[in-house]
N, C-alpha and C. Protein backbone atom coordinates (compact mmCIF):
# COMPACT_ATOMS: atom_id res chain seq x y z
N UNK A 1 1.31 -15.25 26.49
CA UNK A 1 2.34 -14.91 25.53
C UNK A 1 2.28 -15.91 24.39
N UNK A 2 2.04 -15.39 23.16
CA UNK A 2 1.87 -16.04 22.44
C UNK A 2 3.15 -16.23 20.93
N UNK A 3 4.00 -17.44 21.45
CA UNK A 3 5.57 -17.39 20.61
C UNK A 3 5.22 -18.43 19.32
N UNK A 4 5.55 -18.17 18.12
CA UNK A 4 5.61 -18.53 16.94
C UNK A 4 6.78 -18.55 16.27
N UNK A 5 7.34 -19.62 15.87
CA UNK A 5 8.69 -19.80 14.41
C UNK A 5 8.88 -18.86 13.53
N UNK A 6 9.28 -18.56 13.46
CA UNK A 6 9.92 -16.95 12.21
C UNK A 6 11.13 -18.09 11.76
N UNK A 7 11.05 -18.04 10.05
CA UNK A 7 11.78 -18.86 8.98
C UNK A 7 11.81 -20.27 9.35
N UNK A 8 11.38 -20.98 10.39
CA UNK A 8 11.58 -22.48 10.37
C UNK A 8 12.48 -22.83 11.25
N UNK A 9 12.97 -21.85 11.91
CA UNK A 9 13.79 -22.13 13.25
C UNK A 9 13.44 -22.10 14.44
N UNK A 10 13.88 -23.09 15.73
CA UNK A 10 14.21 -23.23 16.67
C UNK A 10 14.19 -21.94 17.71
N UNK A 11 15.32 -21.11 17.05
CA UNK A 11 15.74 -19.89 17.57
C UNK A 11 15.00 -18.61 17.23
N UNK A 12 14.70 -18.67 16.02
CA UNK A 12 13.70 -17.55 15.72
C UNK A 12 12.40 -17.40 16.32
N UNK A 13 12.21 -17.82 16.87
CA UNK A 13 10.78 -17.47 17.92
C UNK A 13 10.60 -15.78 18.40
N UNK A 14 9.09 -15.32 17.78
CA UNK A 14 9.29 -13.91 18.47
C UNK A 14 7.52 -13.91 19.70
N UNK A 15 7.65 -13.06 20.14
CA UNK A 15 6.37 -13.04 20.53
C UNK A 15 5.14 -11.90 20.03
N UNK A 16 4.53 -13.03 19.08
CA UNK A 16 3.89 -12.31 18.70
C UNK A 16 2.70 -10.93 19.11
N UNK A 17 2.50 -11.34 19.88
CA UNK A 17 1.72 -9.92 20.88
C UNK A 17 2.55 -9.13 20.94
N UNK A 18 3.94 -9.19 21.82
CA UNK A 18 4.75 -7.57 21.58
C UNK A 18 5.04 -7.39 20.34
N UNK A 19 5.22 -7.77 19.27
CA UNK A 19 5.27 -7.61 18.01
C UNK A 19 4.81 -6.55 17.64
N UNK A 20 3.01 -7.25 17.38
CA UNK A 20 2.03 -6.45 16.48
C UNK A 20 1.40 -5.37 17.71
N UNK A 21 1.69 -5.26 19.24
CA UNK A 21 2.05 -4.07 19.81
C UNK A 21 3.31 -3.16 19.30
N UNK A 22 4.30 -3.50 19.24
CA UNK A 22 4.90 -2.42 18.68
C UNK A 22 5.04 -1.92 17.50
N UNK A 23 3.94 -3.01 16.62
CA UNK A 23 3.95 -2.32 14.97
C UNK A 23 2.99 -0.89 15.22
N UNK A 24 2.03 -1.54 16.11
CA UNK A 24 0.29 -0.59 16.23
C UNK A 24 0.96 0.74 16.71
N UNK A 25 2.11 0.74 17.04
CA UNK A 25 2.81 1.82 17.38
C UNK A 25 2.97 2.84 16.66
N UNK A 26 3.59 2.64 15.47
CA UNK A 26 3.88 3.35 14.31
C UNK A 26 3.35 4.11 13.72
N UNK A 27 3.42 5.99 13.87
CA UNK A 27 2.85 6.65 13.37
C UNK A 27 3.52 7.02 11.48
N UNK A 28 2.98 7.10 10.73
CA UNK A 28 3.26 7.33 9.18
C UNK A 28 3.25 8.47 8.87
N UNK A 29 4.02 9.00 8.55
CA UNK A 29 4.08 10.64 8.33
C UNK A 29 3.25 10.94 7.30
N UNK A 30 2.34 12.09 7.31
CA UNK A 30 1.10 12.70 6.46
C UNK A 30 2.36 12.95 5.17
N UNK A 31 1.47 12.63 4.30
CA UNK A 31 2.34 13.12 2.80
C UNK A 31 1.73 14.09 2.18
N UNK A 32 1.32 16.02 1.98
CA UNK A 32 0.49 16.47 1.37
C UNK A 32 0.19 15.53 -0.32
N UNK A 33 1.67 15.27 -0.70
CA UNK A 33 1.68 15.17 -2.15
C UNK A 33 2.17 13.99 -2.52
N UNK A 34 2.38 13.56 -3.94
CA UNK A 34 3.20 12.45 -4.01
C UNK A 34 3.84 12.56 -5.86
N UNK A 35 5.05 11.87 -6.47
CA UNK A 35 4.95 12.69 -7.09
C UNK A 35 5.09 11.17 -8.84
N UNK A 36 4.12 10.07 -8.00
CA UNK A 36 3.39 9.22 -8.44
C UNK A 36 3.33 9.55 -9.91
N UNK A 37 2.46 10.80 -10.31
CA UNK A 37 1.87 10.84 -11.70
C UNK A 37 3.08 11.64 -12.41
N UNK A 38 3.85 11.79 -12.40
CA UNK A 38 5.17 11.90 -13.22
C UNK A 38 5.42 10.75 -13.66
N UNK A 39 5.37 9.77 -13.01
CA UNK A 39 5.58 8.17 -13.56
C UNK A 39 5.17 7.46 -13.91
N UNK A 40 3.86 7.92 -14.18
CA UNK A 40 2.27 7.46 -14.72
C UNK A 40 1.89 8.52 -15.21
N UNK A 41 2.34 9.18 -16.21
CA UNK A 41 1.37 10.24 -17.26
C UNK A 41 0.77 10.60 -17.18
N UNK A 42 -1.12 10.96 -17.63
CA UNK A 42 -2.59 10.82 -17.92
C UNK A 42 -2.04 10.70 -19.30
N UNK A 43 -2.75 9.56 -20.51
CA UNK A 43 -2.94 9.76 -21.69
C UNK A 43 -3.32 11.02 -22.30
N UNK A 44 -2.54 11.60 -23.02
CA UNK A 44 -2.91 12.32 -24.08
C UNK A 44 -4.17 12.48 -24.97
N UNK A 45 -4.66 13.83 -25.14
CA UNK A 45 -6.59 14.08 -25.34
C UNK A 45 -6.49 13.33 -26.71
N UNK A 46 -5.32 13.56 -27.64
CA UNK A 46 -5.28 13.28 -29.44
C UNK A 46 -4.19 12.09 -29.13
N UNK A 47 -4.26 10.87 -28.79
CA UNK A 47 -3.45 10.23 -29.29
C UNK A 47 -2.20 10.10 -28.57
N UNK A 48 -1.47 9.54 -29.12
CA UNK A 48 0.11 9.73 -28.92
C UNK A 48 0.66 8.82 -27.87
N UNK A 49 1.48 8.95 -27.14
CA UNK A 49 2.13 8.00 -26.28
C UNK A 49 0.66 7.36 -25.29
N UNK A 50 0.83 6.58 -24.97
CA UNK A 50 0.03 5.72 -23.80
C UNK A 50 0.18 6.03 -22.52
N UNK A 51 -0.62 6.21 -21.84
CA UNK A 51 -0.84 6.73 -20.58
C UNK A 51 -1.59 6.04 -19.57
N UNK A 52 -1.75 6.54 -18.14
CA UNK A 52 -2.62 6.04 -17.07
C UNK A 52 -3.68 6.60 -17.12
N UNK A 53 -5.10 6.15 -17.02
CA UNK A 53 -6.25 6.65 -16.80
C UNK A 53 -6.12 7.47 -15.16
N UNK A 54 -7.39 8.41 -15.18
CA UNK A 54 -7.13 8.63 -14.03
C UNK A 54 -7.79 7.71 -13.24
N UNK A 55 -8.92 6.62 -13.73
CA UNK A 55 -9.16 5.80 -12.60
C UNK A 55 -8.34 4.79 -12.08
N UNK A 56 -7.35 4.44 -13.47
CA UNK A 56 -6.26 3.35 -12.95
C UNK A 56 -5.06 4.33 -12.15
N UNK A 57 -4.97 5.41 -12.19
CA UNK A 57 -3.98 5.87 -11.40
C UNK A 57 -4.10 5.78 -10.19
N UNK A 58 -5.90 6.56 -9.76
CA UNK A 58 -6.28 6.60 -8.13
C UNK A 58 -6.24 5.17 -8.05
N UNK A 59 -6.44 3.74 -8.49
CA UNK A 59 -6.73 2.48 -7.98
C UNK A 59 -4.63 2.27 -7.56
N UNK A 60 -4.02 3.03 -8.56
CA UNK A 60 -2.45 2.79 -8.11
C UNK A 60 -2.07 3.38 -6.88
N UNK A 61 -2.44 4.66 -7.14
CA UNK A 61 -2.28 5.79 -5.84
C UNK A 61 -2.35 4.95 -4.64
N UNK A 62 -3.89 4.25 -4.64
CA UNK A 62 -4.36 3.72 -3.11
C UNK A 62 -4.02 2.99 -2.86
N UNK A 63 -3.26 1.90 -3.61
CA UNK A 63 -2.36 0.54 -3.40
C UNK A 63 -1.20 0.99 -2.63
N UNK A 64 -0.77 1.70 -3.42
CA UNK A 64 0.78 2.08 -2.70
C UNK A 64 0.68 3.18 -1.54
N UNK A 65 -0.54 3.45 -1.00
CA UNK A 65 -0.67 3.97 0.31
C UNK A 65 0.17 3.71 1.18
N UNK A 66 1.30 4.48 1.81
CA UNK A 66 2.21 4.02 3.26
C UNK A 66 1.22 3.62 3.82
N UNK A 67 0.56 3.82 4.43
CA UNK A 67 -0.51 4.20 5.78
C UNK A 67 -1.29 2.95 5.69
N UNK A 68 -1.18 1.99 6.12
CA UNK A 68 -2.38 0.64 6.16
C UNK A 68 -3.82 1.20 6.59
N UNK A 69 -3.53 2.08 7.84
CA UNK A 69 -5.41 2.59 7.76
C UNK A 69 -6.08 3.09 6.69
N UNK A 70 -5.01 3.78 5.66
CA UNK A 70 -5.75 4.72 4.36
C UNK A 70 -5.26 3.74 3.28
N UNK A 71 -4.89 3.00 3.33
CA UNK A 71 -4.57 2.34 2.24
C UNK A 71 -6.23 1.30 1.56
N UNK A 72 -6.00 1.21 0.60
CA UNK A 72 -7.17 0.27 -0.45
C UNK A 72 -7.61 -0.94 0.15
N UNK A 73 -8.51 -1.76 0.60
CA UNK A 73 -8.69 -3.16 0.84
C UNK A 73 -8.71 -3.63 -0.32
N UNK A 74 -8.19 -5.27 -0.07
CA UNK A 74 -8.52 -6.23 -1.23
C UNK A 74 -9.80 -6.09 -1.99
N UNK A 75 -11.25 -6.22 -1.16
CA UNK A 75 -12.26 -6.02 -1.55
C UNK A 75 -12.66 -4.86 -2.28
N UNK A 76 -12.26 -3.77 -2.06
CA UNK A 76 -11.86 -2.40 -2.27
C UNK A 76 -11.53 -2.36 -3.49
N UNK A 77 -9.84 -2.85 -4.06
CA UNK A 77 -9.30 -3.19 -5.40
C UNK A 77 -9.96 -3.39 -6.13
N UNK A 78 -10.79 -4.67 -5.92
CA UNK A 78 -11.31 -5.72 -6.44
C UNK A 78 -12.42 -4.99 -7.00
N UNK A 79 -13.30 -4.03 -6.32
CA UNK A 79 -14.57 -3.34 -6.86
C UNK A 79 -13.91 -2.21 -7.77
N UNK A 80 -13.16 -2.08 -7.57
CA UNK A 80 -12.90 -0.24 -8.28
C UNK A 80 -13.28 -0.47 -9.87
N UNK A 81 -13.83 0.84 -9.84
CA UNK A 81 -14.27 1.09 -11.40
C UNK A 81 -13.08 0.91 -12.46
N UNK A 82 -12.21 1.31 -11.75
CA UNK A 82 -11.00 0.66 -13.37
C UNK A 82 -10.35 -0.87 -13.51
């Protein structure tokens, strides 16, 4: 059993193994959609207001993934074309 300090206290001790067992638990509900690009535009073909590319959108999209298995790695970020 492996117990660690949570905030610097005494008392806060959790154990970390049942912990990150009961995170691994957690199923994330499938999202077909999301409704992300309402809040991020695409720029306009002529001009005009400023917008999200679509490569900086998908690099936003995958950041803010619920899902840690589908979500972006650092390394991942770090390469993307935008």
């Amino acid at each position: 059993m492996l117990l660690q300090p949570v905030l610097h206290t005494p008392a806060a001790n959790i154990n970390l193994d049942a912990f990150f067992h009961m995170i691994s638990q957690i199923k994330f509900p499938s999202q077909p959609y999301n409704l992300l690009r309402t809040k991020f535009p695409a720029p306009p073909a002529l001009g005009g207001a400023a917008g999200l590319s679509d490569a900086g959108f998908d690099l936003l999209n995958r950041l803010l993934t619920l899902d840690p298995s589908r979500r972006i790695t650092a390394k991942e970020a770090l390469d993307h074309p935008w």
